[in-house]
N, C-alpha and C. Protein backbone atom coordinates (compact mmCIF):
# COMPACT_ATOMS: atom_id res chain seq x y z
N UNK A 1 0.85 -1.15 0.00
CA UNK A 1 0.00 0.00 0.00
C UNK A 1 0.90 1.22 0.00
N UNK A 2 0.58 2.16 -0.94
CA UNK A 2 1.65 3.30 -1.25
C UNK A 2 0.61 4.19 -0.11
N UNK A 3 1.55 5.10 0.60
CA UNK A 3 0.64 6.20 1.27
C UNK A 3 1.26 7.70 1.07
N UNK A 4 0.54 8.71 0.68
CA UNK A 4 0.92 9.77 0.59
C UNK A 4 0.11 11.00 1.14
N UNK A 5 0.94 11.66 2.20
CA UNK A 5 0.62 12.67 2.71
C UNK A 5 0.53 13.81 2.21
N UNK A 6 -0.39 14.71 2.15
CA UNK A 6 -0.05 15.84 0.90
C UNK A 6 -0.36 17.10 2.45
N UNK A 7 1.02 18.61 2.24
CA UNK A 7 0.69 19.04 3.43
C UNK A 7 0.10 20.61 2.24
N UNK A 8 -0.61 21.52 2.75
CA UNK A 8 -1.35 22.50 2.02
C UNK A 8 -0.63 23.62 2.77
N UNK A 9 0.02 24.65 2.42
CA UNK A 9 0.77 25.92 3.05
C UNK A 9 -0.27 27.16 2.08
N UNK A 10 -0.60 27.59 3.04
CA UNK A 10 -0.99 29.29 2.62
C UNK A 10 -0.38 30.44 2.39
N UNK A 11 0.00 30.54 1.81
CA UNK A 11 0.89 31.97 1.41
C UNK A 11 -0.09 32.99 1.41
N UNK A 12 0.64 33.82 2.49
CA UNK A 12 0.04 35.36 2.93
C UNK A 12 1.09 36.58 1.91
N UNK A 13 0.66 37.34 1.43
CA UNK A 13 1.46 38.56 0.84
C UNK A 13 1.76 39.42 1.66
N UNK A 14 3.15 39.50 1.31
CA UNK A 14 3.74 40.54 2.63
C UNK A 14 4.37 41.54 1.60
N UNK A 15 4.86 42.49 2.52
CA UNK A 15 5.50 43.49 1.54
C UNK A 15 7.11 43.36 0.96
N UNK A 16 7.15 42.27 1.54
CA UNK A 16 8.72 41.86 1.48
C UNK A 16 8.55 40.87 0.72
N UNK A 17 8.90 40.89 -0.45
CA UNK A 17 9.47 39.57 -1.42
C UNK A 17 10.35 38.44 -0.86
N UNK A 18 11.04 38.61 -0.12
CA UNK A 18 12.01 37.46 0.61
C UNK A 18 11.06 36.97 1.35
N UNK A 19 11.19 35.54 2.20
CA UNK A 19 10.82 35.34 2.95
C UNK A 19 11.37 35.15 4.39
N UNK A 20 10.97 35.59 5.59
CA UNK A 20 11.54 36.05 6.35
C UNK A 20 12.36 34.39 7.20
N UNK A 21 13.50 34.98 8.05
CA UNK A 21 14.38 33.72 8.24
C UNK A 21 13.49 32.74 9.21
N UNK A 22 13.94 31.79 9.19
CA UNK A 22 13.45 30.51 9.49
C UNK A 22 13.04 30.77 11.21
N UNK A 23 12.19 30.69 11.79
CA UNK A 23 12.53 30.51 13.59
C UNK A 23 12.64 29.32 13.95
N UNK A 24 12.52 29.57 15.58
CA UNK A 24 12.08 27.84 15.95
C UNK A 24 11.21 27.40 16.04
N UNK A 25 10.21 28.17 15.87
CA UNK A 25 8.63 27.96 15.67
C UNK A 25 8.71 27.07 13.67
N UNK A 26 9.03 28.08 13.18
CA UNK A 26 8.87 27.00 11.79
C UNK A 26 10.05 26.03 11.77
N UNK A 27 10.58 25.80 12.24
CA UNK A 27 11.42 24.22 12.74
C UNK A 27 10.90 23.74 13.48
N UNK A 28 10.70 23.69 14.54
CA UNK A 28 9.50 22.57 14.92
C UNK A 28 8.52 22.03 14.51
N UNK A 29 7.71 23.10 13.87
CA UNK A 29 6.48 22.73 12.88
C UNK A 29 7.26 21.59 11.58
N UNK A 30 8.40 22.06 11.21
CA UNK A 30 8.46 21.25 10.33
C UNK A 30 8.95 20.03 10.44
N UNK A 31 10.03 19.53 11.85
CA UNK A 31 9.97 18.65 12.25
C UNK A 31 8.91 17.84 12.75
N UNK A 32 7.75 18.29 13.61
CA UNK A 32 6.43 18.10 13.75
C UNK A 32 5.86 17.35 12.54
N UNK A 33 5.74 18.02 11.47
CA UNK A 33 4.70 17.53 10.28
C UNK A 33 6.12 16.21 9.81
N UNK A 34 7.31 16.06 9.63
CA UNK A 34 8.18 14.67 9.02
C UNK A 34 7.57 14.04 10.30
N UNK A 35 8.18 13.96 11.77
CA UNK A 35 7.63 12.59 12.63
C UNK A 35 6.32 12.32 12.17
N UNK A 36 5.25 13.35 12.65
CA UNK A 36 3.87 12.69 11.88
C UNK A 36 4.04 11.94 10.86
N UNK A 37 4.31 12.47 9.58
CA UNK A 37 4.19 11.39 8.40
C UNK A 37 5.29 10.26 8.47
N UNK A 38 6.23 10.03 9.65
CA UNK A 38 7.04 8.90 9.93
C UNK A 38 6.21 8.04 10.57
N UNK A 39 5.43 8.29 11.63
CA UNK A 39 4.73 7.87 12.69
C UNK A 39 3.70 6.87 11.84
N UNK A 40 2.95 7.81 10.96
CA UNK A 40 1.89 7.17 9.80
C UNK A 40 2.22 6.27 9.16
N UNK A 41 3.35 6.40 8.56
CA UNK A 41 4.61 5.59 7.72
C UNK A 41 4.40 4.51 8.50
N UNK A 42 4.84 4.16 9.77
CA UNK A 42 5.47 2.79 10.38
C UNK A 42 4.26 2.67 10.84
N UNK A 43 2.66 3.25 11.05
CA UNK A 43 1.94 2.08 11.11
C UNK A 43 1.02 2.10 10.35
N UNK A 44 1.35 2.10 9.14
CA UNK A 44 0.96 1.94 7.99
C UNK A 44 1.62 0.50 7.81
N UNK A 45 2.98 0.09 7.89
CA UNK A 45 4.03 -0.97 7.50
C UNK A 45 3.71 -1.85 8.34
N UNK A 46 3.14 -1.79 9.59
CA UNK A 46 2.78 -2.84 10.89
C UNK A 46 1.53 -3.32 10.71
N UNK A 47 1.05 -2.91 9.96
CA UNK A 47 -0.94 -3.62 9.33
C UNK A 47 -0.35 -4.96 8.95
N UNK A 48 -1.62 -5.95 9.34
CA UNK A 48 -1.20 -7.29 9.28
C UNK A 48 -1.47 -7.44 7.63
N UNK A 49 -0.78 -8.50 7.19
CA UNK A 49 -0.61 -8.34 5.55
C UNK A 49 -2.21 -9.14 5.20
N UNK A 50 -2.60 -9.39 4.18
CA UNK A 50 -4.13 -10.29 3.81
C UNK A 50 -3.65 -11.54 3.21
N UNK A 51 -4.03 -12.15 4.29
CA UNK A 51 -4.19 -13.59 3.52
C UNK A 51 -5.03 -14.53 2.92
N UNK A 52 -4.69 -15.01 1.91
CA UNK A 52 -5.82 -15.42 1.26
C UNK A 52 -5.31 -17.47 0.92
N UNK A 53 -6.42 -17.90 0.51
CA UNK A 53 -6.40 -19.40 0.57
C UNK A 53 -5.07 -19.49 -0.41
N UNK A 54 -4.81 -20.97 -0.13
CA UNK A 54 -3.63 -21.51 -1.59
C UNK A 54 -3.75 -23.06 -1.88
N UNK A 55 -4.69 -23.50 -0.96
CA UNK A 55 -5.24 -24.89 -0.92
C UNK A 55 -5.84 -24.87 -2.59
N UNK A 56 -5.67 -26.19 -3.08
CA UNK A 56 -5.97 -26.71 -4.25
C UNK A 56 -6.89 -27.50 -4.74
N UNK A 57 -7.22 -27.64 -3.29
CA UNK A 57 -8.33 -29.08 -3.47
C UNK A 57 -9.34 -28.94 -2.10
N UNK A 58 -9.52 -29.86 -1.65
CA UNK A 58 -10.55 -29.62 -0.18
C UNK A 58 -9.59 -29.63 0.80
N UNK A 59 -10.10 -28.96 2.08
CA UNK A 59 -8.84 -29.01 3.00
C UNK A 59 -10.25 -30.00 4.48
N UNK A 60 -9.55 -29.60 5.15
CA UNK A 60 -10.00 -30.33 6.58
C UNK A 60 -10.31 -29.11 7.18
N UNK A 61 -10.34 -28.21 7.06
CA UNK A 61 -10.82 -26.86 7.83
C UNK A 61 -10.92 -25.67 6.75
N UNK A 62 -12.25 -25.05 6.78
CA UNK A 62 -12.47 -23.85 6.49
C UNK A 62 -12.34 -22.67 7.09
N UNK A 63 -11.24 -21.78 6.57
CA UNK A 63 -10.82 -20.93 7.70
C UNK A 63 -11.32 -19.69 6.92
N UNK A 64 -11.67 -19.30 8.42
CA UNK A 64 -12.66 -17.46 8.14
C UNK A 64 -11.92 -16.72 8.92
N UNK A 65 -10.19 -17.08 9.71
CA UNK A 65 -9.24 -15.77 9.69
C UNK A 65 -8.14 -16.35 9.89
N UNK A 66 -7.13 -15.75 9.40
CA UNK A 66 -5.75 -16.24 9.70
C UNK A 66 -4.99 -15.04 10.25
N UNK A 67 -4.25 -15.00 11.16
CA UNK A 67 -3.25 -13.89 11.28
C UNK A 67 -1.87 -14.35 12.30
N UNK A 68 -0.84 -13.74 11.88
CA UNK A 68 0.34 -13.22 12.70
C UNK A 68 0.83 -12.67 13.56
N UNK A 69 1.08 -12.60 14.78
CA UNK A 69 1.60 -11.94 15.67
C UNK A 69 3.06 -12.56 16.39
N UNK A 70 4.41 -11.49 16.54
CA UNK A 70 4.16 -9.82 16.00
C UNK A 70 4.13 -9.84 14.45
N UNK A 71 3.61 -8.96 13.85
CA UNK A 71 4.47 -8.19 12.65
C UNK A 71 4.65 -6.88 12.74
N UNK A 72 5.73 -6.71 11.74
CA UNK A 72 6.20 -7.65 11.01
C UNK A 72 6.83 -8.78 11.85
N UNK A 73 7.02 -9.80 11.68
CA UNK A 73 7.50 -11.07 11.99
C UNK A 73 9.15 -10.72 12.54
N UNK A 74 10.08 -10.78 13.73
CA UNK A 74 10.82 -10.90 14.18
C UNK A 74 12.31 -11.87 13.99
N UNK A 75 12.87 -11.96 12.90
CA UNK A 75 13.87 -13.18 12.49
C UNK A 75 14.37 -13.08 14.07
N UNK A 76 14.43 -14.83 14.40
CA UNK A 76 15.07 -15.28 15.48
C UNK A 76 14.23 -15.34 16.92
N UNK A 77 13.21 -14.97 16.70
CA UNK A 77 12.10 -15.11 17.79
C UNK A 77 10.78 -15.22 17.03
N UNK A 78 9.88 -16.02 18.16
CA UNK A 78 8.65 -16.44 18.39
C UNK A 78 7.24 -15.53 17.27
N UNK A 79 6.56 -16.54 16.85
CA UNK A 79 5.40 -15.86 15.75
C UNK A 79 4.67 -16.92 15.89
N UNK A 80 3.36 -16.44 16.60
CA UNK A 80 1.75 -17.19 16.52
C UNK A 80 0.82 -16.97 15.37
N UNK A 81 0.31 -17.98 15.11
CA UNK A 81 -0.62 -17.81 14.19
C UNK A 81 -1.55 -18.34 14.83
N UNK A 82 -2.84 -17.24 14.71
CA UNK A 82 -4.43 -17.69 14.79
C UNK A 82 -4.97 -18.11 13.53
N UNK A 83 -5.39 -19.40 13.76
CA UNK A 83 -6.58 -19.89 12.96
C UNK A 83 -7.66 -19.92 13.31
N UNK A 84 -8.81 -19.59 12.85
CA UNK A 84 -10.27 -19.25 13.05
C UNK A 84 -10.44 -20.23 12.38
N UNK A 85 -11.81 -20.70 12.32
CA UNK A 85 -12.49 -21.90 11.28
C UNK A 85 -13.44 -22.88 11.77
N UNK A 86 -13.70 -24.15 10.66
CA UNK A 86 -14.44 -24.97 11.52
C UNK A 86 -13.62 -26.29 10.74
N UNK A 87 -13.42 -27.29 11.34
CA UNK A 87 -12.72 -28.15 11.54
C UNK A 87 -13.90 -29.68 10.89
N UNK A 88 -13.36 -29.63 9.49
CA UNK A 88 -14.27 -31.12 9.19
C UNK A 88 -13.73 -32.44 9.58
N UNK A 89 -12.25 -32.63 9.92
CA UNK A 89 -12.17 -33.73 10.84
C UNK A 89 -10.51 -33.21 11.62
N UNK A 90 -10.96 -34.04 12.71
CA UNK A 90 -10.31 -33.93 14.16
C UNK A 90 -8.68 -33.97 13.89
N UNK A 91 -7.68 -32.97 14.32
CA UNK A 91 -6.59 -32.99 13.56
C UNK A 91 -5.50 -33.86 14.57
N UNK A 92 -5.05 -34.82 13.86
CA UNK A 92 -4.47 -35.58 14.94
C UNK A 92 -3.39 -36.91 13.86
N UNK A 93 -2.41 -36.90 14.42
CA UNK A 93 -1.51 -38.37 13.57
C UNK A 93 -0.18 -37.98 14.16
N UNK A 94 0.88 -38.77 14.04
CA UNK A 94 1.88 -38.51 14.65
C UNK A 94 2.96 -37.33 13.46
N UNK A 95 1.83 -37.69 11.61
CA UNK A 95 2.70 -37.18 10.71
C UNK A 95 2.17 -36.16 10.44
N UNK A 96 1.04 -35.56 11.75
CA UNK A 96 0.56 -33.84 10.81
C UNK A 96 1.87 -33.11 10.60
N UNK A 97 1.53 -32.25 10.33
CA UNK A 97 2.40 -31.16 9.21
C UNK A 97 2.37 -29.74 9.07
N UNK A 98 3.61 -29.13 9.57
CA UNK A 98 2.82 -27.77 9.25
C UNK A 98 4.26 -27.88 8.15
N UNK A 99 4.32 -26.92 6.82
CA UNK A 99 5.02 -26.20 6.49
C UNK A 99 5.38 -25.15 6.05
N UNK A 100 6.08 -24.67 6.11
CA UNK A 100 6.11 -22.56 5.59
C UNK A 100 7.15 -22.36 4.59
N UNK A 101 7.12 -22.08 3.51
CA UNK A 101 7.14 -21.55 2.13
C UNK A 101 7.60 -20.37 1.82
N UNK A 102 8.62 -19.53 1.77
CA UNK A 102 9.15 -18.06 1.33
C UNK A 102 9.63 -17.66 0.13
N UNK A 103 8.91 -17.35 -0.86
CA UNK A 103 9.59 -16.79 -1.98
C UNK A 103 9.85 -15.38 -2.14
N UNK A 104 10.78 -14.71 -2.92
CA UNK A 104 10.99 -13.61 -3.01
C UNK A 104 11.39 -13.67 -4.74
N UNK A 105 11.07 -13.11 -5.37
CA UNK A 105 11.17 -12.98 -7.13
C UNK A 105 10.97 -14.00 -7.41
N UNK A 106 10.10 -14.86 -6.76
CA UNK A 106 9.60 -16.39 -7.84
C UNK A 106 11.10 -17.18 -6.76
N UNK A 107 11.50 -17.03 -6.84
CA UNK A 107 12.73 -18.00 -5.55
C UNK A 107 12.84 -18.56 -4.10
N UNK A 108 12.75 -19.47 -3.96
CA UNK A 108 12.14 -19.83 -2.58
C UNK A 108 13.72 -19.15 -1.80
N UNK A 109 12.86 -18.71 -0.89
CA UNK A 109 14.70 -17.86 0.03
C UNK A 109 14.20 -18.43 1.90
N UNK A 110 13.36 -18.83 2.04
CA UNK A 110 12.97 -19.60 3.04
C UNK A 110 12.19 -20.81 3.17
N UNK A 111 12.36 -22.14 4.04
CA UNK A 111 11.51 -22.81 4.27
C UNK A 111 11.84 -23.42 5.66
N UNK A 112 10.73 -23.75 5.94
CA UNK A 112 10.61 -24.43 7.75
C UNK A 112 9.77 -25.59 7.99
N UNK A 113 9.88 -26.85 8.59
CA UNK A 113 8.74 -28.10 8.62
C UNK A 113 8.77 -28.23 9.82
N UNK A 114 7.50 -28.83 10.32
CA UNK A 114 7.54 -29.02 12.21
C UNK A 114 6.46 -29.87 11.86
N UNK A 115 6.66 -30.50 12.92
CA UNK A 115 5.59 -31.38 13.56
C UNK A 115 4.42 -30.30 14.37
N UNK A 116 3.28 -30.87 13.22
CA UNK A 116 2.15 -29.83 14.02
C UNK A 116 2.01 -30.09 15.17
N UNK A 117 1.30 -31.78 15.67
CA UNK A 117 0.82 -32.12 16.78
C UNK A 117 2.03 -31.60 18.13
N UNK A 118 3.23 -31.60 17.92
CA UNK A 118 4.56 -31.11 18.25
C UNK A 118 4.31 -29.80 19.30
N UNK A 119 3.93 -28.95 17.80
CA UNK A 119 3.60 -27.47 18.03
C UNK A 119 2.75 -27.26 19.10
N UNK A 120 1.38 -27.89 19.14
CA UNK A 120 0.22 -27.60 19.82
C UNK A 120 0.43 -28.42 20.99
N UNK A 121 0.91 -29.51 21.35
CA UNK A 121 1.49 -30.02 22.57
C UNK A 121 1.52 -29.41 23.62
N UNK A 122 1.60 -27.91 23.67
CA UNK A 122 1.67 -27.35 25.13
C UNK A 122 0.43 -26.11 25.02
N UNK A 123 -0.60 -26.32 23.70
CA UNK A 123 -1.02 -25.26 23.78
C UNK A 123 -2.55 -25.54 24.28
N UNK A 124 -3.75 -24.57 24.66
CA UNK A 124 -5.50 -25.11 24.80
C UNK A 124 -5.67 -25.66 23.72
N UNK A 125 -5.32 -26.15 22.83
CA UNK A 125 -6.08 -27.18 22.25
C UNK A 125 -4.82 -28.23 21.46
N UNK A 126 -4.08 -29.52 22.28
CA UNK A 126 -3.26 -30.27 21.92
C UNK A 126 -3.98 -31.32 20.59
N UNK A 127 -3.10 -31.95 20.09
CA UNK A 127 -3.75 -33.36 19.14
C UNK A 127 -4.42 -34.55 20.36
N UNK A 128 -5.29 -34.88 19.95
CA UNK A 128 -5.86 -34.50 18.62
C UNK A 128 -6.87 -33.27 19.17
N UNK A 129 -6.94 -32.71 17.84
CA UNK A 129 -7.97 -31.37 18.16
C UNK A 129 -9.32 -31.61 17.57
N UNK A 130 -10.37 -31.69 18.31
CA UNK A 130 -11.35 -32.08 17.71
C UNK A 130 -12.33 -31.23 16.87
N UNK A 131 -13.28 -31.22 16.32
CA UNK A 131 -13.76 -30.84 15.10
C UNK A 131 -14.64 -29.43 15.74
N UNK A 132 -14.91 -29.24 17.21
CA UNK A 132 -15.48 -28.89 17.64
C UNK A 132 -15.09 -27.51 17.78
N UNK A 133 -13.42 -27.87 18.13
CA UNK A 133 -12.71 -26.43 18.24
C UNK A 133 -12.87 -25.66 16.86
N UNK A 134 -13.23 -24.26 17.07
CA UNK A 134 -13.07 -23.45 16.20
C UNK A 134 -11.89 -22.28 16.14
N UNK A 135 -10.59 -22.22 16.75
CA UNK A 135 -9.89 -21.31 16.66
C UNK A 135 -8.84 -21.61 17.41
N UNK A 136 -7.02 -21.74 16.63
CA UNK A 136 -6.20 -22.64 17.25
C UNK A 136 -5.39 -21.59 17.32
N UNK A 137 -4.13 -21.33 17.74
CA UNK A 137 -2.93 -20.68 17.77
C UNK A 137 -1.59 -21.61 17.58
N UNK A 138 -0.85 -21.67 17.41
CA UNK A 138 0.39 -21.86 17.04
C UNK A 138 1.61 -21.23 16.77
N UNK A 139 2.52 -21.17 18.02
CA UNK A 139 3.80 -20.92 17.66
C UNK A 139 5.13 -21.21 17.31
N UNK A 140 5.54 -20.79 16.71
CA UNK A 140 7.21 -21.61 16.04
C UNK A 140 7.99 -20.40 16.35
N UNK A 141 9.10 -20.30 16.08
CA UNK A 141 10.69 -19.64 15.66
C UNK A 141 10.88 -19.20 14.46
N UNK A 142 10.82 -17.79 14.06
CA UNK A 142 11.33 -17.29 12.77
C UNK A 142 13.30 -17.85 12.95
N UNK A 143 13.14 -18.76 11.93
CA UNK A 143 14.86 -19.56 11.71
C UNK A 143 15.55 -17.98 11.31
N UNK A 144 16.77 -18.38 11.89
CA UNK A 144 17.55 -16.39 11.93
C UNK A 144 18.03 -16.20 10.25
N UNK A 145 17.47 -17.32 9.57
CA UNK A 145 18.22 -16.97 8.47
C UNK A 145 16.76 -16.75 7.62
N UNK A 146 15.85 -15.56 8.22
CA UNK A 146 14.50 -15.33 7.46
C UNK A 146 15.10 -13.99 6.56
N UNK A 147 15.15 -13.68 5.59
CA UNK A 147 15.60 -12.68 4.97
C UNK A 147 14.96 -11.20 5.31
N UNK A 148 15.62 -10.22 5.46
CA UNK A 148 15.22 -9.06 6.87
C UNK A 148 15.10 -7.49 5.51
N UNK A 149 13.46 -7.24 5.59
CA UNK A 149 13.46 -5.71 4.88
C UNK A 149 12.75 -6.27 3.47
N UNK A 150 12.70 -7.51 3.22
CA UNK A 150 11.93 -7.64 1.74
C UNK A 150 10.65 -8.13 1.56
N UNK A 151 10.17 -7.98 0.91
CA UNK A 151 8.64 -8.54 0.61
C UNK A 151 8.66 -10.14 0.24
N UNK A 152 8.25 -10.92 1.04
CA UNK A 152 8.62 -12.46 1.03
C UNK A 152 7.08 -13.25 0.77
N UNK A 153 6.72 -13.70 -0.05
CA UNK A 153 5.62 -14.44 -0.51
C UNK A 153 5.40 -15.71 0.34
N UNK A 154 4.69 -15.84 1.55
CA UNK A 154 4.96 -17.24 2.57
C UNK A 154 3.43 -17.77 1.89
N UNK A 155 3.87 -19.22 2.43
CA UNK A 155 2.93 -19.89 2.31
C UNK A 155 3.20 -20.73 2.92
N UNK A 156 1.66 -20.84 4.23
CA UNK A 156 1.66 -21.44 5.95
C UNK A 156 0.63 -22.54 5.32
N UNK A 157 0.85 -24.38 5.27
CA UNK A 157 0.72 -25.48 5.00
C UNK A 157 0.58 -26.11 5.82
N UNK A 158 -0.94 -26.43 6.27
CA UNK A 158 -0.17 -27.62 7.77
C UNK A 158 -1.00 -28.94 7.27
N UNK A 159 -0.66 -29.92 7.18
CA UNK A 159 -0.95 -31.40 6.86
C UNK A 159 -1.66 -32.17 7.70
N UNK A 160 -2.61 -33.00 7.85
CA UNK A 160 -3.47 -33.50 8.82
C UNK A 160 -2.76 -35.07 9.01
N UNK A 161 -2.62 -35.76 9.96
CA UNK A 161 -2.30 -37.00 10.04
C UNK A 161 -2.74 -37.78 9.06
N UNK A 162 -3.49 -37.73 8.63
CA UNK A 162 -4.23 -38.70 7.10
C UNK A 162 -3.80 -38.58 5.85
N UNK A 163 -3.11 -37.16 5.83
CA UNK A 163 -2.51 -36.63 4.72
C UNK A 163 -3.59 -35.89 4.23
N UNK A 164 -4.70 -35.61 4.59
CA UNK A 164 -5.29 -34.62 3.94
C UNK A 164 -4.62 -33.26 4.33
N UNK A 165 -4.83 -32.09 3.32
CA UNK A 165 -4.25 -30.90 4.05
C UNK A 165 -5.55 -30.38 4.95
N UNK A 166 -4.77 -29.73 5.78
CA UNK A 166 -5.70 -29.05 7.19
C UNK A 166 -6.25 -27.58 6.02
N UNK A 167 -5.36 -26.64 6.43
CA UNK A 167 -5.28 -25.37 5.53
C UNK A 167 -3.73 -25.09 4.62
N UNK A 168 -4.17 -24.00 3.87
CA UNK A 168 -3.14 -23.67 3.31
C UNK A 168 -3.52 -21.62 3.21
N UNK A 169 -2.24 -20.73 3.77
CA UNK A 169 -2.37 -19.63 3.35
C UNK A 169 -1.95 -18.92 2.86
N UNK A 170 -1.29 -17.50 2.82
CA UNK A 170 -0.31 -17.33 1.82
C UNK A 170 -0.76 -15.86 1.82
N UNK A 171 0.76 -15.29 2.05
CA UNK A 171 0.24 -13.41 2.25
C UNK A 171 1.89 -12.92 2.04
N UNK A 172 2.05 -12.06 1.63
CA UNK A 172 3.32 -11.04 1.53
C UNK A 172 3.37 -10.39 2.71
N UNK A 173 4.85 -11.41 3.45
CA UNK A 173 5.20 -10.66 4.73
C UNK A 173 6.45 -10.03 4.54
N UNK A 174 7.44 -8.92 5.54
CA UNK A 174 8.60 -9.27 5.54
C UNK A 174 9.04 -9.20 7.13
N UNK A 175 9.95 -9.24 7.30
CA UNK A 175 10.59 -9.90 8.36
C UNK A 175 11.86 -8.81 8.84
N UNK A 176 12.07 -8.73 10.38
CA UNK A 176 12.80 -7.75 10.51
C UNK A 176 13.63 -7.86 11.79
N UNK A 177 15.03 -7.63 12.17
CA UNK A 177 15.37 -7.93 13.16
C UNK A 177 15.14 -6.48 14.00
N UNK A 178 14.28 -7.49 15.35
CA UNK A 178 14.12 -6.73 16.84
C UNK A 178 15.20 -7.05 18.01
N UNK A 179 14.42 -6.37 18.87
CA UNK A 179 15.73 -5.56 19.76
C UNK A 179 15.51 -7.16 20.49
C-alpha cells in the first residue's frame, strides 16, 4: 500500500518579497509535520498483511481468519498464528504437518517443517484437536536466516495426520530484526 501525505501551506502577501528567516517555531512545525508522516509511515508498515487461501483441493478446515503476531514477523524469535475456522475432521496423527514456504522474485529464500501435533502439545487445544474447536494458535521460531526488509511471498501449509491438508495460506510478509 503506497501512502501519501499531501501538506497545504498558505501563502500570505507581505511586503517583502524574501521570505523572512526561518525561527524555531517553523522548525519545529516542520519537524512536527516529518515525525507525523514517519509515525503514519510505520503504522501503515505494521498492518497485518491479507491472507488469502492456496489450498488446491478440499482441505480439513475452512478458515474465516488467519493472522500473525508480531508483525512484522521478528527473524530469530517467536510468531503465533491464529486460525479461526471450523474443523471437518479432528486434527491428529503422529505425521501432521505444518510447512512454511518463502519466496521472493519467484525464488524460494525460506523454508521451515515441524511437527504440528509437536507445536500444539503445550497449547489449549493439543492433538488431537477435535472438530469442535473453532480457533487454534500456534507458535514456532522465525529460523535467523529469514531474509530481513523484503517482501517475502509465505505460504503457511499444515498437513493432517491422514494426509489430507488441514489449511493452506499465503500473504506477503517481511521480516525484521528486533531488539
Amino acid at each position: 500500500m503506497n501512502l501519501a501525505i499531501l501538506l497545504y501551506l498558505k501563502l500570505e502577501p507581505t511586503s517583502n518579497l524574501t521570505p523572512p528567516p526561518p525561527t524555531s517555531k517553523t522548525i519545529n512545525m516542520k519537524f512536527s509535520a516529518a515525525a507525523a508522516t514517519l509515525a503514519v509511515a510505520a503504522v501503515v508498515s505494521a498492518q497485518q498483511p491479507t491472507w488469502t487461501s492456496c489450498a488446491t483441493g478440499a482441505t480439513d478446515m475452512a478458515v474465516t481468519s488467519f493472522s500473525v503476531a508480531p508483525y512484522p514477523l521478528c527473524v530469530g524469535k517467536p510468531v503465533c498464528a491464529t486460525i479461526g475456522g471450523t474443523l471437518s475432521s479432528p486434527i491428529s496423527g503422529t505425521t501432521a504437518g505444518l510447512s512454511i514456504i518463502g519466496k521472493y522474485l519467484n525464488r524460494v529464500v525460506y523454508t521451515d517443517s515441524k511437527n504440528l501435533c509437536e507445536i500444539l502439545a503445550n497449547t489449549e487445544h493439543p492433538c488431537p484437536v477435535d472438530t469442535t474447536v473453532t480457533s487454534v494458535v500456534a507458535c514456532i521460531d522465525v529460523k535467523p536466516t529469514a531474509p530481513v526488509g523484503i517482501p517475502v511471498q509465505l505460504e503457511v501449509k499444515a498437513t493432517n495426520g491422514n494426509g489430507n491438508v488441514i489449511f493452506c495460506q499465503k500473504a506477503t510478509v517481511t521480516a525484521q530484526n528486533c531488539p
